[in-house]
N, C-alpha and C. Protein backbone atom coordinates (compact mmCIF):
# COMPACT_ATOMS: atom_id res chain seq x y z
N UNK A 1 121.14 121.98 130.86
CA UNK A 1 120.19 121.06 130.29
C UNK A 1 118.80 121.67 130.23
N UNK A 2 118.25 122.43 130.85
CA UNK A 2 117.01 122.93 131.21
C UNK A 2 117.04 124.22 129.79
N UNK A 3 117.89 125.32 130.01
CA UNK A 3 118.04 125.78 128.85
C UNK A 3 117.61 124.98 127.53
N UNK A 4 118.44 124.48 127.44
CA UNK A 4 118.79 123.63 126.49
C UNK A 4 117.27 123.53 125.81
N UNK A 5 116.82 122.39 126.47
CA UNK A 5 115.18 121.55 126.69
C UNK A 5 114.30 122.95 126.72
N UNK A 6 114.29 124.46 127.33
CA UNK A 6 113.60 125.85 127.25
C UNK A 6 113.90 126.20 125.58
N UNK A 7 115.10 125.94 124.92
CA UNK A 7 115.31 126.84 123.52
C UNK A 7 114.76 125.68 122.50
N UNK A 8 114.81 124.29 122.76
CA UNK A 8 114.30 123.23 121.72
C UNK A 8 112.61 123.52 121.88
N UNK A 9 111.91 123.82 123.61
CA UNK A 9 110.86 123.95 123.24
C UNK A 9 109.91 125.36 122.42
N UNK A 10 111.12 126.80 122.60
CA UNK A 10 110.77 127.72 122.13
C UNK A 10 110.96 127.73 120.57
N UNK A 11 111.92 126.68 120.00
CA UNK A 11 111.53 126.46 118.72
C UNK A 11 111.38 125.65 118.06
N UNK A 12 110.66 124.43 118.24
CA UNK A 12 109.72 123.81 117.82
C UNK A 12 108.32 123.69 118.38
N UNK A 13 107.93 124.35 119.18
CA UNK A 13 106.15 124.80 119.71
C UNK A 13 106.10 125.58 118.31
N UNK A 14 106.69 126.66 117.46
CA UNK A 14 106.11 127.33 116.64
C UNK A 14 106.23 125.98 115.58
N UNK A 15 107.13 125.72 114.92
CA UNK A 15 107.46 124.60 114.20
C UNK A 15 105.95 123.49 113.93
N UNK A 16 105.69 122.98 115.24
CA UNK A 16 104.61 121.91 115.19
C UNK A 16 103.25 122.53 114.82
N UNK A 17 102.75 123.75 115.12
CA UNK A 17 102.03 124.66 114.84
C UNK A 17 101.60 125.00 113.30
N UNK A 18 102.73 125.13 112.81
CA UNK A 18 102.43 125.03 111.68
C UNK A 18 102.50 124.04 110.56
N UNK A 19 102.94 122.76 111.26
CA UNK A 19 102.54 121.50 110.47
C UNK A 19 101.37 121.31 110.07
N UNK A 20 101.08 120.56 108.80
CA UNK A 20 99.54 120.27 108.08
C UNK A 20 98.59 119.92 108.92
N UNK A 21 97.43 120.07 108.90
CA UNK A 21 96.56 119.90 109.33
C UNK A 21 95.43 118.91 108.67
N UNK A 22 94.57 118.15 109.21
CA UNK A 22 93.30 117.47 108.24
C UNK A 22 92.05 118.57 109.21
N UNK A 23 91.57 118.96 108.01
CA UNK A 23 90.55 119.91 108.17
C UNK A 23 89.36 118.59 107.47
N UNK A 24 87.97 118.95 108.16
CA UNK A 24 86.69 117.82 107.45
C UNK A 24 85.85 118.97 106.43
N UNK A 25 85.78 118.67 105.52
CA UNK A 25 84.51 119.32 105.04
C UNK A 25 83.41 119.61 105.88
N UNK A 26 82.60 120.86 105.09
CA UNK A 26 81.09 120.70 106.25
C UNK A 26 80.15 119.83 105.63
N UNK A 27 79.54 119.44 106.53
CA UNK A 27 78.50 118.63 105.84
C UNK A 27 77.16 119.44 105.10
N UNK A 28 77.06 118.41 104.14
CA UNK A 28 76.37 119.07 102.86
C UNK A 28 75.13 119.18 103.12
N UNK A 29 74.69 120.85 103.10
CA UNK A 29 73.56 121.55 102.88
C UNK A 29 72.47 121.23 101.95
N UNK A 30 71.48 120.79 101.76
CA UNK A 30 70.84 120.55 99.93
C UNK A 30 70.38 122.31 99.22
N UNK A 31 70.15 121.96 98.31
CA UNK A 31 70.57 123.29 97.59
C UNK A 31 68.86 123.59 97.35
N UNK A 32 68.14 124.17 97.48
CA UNK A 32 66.24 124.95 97.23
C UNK A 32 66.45 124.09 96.29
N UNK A 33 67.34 125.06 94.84
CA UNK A 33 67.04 125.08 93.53
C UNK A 33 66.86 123.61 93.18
N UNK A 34 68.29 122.93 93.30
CA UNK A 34 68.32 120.99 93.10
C UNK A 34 66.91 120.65 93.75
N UNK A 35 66.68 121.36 94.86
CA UNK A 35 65.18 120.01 95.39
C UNK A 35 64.15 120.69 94.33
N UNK A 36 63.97 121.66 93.98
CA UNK A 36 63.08 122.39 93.39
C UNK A 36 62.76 121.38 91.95
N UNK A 37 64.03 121.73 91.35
CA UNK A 37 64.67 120.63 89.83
C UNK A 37 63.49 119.50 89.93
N UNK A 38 64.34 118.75 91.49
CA UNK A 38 64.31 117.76 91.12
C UNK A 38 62.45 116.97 91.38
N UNK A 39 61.84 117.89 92.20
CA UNK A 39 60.62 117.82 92.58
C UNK A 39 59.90 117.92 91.27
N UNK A 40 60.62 119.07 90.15
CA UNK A 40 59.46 119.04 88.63
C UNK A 40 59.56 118.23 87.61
N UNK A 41 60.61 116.71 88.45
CA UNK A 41 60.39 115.37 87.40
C UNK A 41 59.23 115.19 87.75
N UNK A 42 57.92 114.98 87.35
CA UNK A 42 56.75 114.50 87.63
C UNK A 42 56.90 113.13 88.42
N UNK A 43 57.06 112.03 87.22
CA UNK A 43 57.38 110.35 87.83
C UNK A 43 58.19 110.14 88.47
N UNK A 44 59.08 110.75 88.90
CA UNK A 44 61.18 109.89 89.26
C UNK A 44 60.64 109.77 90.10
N UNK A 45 61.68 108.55 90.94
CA UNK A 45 61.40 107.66 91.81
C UNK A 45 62.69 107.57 92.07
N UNK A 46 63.99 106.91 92.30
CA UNK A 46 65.23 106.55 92.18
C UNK A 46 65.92 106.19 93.49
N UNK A 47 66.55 105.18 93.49
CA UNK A 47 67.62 105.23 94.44
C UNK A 47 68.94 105.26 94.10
N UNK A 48 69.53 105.63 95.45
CA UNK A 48 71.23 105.59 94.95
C UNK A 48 71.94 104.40 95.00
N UNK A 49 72.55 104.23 94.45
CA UNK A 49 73.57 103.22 94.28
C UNK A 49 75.06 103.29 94.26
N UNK A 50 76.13 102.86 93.93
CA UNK A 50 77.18 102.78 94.20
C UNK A 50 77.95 104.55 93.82
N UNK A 51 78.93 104.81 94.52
CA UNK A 51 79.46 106.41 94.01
C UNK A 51 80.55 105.78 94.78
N UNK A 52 81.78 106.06 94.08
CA UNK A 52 82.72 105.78 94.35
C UNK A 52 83.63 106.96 93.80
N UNK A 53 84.96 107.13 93.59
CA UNK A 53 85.95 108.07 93.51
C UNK A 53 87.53 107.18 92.55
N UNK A 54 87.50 107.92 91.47
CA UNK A 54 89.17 107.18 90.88
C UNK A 54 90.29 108.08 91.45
N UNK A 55 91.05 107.94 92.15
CA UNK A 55 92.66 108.48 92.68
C UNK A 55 93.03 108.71 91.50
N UNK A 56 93.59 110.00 91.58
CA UNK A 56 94.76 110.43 90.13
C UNK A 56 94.89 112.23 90.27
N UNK A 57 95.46 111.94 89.43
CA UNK A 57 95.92 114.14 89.31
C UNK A 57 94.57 114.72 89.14
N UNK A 58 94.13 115.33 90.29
CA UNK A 58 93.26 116.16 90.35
C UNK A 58 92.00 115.79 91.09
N UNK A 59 92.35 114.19 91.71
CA UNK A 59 91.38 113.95 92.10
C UNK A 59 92.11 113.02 93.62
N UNK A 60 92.96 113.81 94.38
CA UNK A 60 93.85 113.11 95.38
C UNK A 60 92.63 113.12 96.61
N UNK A 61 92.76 112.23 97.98
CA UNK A 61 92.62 112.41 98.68
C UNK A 61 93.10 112.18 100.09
N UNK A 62 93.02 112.51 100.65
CA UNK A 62 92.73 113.87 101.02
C UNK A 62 92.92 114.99 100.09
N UNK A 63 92.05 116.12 99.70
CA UNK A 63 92.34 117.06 99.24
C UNK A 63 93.22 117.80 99.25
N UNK A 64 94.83 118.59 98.92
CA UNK A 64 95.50 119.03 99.58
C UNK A 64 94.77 120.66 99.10
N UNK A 65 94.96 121.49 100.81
CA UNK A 65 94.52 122.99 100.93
C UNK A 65 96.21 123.30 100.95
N UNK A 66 97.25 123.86 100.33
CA UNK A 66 98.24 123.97 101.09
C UNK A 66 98.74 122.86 101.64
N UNK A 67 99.49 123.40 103.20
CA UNK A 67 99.87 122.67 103.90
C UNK A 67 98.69 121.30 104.70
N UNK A 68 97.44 122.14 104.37
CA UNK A 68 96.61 121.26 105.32
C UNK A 68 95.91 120.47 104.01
N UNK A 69 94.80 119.21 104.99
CA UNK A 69 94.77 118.47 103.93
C UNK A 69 92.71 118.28 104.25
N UNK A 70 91.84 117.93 103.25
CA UNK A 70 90.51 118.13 103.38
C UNK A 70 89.94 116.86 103.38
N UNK A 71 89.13 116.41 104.02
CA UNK A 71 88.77 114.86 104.02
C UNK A 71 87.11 114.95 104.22
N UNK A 72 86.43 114.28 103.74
CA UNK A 72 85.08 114.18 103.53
C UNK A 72 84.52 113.44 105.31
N UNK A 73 83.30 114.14 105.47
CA UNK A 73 82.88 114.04 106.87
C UNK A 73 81.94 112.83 107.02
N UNK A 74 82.08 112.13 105.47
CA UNK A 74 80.88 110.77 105.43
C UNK A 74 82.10 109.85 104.66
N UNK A 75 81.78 108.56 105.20
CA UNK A 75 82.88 107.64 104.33
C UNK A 75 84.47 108.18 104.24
N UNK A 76 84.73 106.98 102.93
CA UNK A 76 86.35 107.51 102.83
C UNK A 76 86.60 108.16 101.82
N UNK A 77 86.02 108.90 101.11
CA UNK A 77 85.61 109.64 100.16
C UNK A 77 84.99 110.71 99.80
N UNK A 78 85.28 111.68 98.67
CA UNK A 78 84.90 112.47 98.54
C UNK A 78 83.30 111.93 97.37
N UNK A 79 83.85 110.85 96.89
CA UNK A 79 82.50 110.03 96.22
C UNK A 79 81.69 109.72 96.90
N UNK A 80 81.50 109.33 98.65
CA UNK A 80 80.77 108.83 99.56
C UNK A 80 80.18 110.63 99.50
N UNK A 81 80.75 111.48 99.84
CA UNK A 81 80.26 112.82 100.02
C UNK A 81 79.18 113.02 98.95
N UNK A 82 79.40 113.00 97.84
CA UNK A 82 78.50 113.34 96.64
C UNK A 82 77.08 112.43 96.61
N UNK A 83 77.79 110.94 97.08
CA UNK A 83 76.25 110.18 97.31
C UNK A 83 75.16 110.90 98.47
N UNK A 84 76.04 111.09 99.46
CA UNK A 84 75.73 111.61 100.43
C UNK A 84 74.52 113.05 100.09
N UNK A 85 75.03 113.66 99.38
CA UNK A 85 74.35 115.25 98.81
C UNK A 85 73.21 114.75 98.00
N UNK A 86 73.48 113.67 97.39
CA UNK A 86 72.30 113.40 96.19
C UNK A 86 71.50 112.17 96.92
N UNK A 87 71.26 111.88 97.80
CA UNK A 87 70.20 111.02 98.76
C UNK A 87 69.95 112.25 99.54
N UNK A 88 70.31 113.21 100.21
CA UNK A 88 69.81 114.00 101.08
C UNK A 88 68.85 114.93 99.59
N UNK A 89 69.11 115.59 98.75
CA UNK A 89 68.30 115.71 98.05
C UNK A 89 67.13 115.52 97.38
N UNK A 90 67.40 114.33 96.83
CA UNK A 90 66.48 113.44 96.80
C UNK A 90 65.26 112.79 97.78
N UNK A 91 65.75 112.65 98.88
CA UNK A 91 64.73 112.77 99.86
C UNK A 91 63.65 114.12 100.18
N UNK A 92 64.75 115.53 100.18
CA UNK A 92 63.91 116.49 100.16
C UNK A 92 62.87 116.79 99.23
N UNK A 93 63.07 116.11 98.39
CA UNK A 93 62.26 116.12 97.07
C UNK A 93 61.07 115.26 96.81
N UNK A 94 61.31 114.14 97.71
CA UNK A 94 60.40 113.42 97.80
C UNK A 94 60.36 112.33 96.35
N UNK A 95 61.77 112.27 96.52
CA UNK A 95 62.47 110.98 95.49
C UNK A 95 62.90 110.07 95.33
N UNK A 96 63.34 109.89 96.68
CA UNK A 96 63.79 108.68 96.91
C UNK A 96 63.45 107.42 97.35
N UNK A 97 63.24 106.38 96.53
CA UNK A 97 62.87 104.97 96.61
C UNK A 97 63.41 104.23 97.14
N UNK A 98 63.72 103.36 97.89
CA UNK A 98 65.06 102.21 97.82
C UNK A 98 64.15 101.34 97.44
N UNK A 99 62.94 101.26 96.78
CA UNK A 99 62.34 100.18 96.57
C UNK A 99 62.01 100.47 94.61
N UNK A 100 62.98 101.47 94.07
CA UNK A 100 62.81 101.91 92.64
C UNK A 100 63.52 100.68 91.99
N UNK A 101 62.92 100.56 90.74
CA UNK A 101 64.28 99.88 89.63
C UNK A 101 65.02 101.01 89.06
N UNK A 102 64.77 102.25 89.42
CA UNK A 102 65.85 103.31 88.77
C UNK A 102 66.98 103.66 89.63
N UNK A 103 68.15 103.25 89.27
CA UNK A 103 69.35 103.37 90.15
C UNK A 103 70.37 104.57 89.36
N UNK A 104 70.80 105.12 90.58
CA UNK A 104 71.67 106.04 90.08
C UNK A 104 73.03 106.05 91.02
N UNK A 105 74.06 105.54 89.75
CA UNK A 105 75.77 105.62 90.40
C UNK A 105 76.70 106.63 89.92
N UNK A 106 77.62 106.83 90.16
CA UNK A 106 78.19 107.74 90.01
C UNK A 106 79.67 107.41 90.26
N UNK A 107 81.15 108.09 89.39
CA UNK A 107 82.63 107.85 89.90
C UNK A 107 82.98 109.12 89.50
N UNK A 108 83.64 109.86 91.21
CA UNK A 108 84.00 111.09 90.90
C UNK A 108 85.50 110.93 90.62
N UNK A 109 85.46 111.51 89.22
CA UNK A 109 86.56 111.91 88.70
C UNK A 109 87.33 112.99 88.60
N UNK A 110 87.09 114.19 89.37
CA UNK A 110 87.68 114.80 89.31
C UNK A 110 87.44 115.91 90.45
N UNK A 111 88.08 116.04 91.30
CA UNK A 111 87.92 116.73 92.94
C UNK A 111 88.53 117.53 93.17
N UNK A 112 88.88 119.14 92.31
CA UNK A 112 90.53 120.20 92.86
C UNK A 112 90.05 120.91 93.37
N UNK A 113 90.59 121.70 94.40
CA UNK A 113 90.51 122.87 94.73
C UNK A 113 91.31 123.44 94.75
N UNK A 114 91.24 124.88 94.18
CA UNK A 114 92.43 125.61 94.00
C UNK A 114 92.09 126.68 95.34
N UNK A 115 93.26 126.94 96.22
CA UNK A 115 92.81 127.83 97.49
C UNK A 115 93.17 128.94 96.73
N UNK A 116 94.39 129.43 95.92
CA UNK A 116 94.35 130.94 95.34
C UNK A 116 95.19 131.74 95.93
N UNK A 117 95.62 133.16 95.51
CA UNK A 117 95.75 133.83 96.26
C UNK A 117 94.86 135.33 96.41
N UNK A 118 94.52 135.50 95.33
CA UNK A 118 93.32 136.31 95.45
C UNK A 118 92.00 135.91 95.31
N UNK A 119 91.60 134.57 94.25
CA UNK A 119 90.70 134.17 94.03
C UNK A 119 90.99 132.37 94.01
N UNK A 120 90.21 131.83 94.90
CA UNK A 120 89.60 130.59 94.59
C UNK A 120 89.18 129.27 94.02
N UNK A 121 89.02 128.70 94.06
CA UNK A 121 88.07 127.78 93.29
C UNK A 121 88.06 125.99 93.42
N UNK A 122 87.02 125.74 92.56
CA UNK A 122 86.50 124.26 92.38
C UNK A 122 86.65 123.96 91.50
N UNK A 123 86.78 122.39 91.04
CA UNK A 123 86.63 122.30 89.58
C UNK A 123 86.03 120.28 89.94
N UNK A 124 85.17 120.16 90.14
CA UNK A 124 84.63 118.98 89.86
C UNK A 124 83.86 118.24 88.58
N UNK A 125 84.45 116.96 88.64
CA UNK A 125 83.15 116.22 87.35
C UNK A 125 83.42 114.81 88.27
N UNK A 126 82.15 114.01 87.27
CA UNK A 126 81.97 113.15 87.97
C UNK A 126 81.18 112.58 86.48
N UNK A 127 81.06 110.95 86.58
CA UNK A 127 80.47 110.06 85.26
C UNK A 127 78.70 110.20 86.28
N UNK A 128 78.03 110.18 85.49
CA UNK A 128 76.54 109.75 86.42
C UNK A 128 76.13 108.32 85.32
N UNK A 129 75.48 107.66 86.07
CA UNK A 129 74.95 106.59 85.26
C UNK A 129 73.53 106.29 85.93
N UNK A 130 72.59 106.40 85.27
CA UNK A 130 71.32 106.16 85.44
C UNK A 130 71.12 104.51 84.85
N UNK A 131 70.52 103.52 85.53
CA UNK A 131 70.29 102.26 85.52
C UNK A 131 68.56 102.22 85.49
N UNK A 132 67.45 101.78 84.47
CA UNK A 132 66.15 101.21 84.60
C UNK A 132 65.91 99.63 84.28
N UNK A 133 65.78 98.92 85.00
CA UNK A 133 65.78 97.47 84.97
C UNK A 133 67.01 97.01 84.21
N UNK A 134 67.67 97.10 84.81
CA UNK A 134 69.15 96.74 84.19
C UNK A 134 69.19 97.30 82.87
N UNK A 135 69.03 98.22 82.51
CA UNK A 135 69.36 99.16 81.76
C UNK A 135 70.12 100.07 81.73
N UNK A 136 70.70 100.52 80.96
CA UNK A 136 71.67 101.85 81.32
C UNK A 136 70.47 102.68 80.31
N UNK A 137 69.95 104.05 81.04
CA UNK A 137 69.42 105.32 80.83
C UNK A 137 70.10 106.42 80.38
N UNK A 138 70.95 106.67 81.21
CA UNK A 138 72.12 107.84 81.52
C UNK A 138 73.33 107.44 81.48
N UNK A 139 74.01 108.06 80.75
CA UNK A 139 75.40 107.55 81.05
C UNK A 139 76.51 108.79 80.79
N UNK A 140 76.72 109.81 81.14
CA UNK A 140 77.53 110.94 81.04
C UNK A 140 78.44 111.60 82.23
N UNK A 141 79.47 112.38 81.61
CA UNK A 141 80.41 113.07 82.73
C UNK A 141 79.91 114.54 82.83
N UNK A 142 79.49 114.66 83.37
CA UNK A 142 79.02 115.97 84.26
C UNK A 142 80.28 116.96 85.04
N UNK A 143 80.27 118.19 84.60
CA UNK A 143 81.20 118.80 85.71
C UNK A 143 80.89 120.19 85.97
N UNK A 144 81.80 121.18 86.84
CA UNK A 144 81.19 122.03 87.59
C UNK A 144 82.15 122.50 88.04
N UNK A 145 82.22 124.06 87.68
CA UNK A 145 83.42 124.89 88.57
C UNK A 145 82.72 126.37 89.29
N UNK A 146 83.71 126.70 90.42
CA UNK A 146 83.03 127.58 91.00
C UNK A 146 84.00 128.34 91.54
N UNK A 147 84.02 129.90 91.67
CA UNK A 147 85.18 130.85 92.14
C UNK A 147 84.89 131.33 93.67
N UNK A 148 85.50 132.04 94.51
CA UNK A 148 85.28 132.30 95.14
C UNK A 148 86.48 133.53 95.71
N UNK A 149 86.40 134.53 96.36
CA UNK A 149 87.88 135.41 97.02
C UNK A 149 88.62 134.69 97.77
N UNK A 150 89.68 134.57 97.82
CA UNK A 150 90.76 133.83 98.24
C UNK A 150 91.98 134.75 98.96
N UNK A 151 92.68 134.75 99.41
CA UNK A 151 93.84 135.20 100.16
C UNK A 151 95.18 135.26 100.11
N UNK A 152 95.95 135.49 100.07
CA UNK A 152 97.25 134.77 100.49
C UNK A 152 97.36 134.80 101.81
N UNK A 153 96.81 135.31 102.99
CA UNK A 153 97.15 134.27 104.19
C UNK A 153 96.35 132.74 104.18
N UNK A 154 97.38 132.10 104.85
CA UNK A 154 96.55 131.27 104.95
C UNK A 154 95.63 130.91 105.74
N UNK A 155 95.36 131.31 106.68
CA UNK A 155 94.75 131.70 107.82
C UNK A 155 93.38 131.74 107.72
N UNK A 156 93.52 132.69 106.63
CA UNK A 156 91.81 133.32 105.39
C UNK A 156 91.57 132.20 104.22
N UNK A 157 92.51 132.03 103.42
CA UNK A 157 92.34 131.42 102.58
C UNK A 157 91.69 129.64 102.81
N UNK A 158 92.91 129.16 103.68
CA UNK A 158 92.34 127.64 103.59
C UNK A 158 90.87 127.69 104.14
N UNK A 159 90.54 128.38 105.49
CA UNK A 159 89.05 127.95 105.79
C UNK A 159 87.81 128.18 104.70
N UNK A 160 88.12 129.41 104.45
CA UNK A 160 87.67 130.13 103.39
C UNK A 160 87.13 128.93 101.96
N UNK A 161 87.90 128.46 101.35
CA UNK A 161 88.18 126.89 100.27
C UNK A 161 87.36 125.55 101.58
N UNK A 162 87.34 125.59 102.28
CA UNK A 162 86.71 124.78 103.34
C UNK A 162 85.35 125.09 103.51
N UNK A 163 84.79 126.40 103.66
CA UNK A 163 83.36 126.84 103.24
C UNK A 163 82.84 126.23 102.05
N UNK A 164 83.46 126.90 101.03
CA UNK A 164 83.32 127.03 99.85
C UNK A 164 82.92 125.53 99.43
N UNK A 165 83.67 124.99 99.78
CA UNK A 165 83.43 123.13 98.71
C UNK A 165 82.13 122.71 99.07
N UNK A 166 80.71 123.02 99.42
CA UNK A 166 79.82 122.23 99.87
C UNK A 166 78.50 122.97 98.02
N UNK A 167 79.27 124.41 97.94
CA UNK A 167 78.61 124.73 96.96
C UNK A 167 79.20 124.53 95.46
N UNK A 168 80.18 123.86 95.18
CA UNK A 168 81.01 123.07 94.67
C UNK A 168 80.15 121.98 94.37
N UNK A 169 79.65 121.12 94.84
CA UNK A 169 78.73 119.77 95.01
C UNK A 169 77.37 120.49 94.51
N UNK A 170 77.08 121.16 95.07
CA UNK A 170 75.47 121.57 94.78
C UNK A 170 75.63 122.05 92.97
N UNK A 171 76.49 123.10 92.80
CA UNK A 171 76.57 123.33 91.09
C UNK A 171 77.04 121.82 90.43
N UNK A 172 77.62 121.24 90.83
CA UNK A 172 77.60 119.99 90.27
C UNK A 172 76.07 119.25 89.99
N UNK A 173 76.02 118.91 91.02
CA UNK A 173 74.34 118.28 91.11
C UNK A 173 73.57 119.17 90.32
N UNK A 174 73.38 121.08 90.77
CA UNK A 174 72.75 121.01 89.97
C UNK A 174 72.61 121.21 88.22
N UNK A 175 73.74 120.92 87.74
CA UNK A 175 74.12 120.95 86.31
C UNK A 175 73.93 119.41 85.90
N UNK A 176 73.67 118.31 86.61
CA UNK A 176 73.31 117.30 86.81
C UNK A 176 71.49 116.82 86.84
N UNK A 177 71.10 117.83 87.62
CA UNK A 177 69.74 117.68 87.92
C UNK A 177 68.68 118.47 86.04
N UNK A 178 69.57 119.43 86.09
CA UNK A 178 69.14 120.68 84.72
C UNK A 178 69.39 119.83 83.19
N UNK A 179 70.17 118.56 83.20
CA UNK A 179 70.34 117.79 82.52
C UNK A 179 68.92 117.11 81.56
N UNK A 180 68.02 117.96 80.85
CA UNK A 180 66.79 116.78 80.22
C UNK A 180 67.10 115.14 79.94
N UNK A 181 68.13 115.41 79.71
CA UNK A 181 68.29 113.40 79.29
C UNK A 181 68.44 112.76 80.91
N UNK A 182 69.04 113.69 81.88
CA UNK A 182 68.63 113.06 83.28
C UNK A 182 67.60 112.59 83.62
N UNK A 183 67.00 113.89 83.53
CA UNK A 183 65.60 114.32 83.82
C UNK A 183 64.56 113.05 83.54
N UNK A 184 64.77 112.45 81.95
CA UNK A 184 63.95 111.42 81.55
C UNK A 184 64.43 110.27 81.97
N UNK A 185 65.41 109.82 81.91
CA UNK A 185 65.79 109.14 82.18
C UNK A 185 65.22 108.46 83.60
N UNK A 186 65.11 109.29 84.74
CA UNK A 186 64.96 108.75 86.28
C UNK A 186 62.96 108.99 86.20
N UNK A 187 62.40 109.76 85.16
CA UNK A 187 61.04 109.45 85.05
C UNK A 187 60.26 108.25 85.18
């Protein structure tokens, strides 16, 4: 019996080991350039408002890396994440109102990461909607891809795609921020 209970634990200790994992994103850095952007609206003022996320092909969550799976380190969402990046921005910038009539929401539509085996990548979009006194300003899908070296271990690869996604968000935002009809819009 002891055998027995010694060979079940010598092979399944490796077994459980390599079951999936939930890895968190890191939390999001703000990017110079975006605060830079967003500091040479002269007027904007803005707050955030609702960002939410649609479930579907390409936009699952948890993220799957492989076997392991990626989950946002704010909310239940990778849409809570993006609000998250664009209020921390915005603040650095010295933009943010909660007392603006300019509201800005957002539904991310689209969240992949490809881990690769030599190379990488992101591929995000997202709708932005700019609101001025119950107005709609802005209303467009924005998106953003980004490469990176990749692996075939996985070992290298998944953390590696786990770095990587925070600058994923920032080329989003800032292809978002570089936007002139944004730009006026939150003026």
């Amino acid at each position: 019996m002891a055998v027995r209970l010694a060979r079940l634990l010598l092979i399944g200790a490796p077994a459980a080991l390599l079951s999936a994992c939930a890895l968190v994103a890191p939390q999001y850095s703000p990017d110079v350039d975006n605060i830079e952007t967003l500091k040479s609206v002269t007027n904007a003022k803005a707050h955030v408002g609702a960002f939410d996320s649609t479930p579907g092909p390409g936009n699952y969550y948890p993220v799957p890396l492989r076997a392991n799976v990626l989950r946002s380190p704010v909310g239940h969402s990778f849409g809570d994440y993006l609000a998250d990046a664009m209020t921390k921005e915005l603040t650095m910038a010295g933009k943010l109102s909660p007392q603006s009539d300019v509201e800005i929401k957002a539904t991310l539509i689209k969240n992949d990461i490809d881990v690769g085996i030599a190379t990488g990548g992101a591929t995000l979009s997202a709708r932005f909607i700019v609101v001025r006194g119950g107005q709609t300003r802005f209303d467009k899908v924005v998106s953003a891809q980004t490469q990176w070296d990749s692996a075939f271990a996985a070992m290298i690869a998944v953390p590696k795609a786990r770095e990587e996604y925070p600058a994923a968000v920032q080329k989003l935002l800032g292809q978002l921020y570089a936007d002139p009809a944004f730009r006026q819009a939150i003026e």
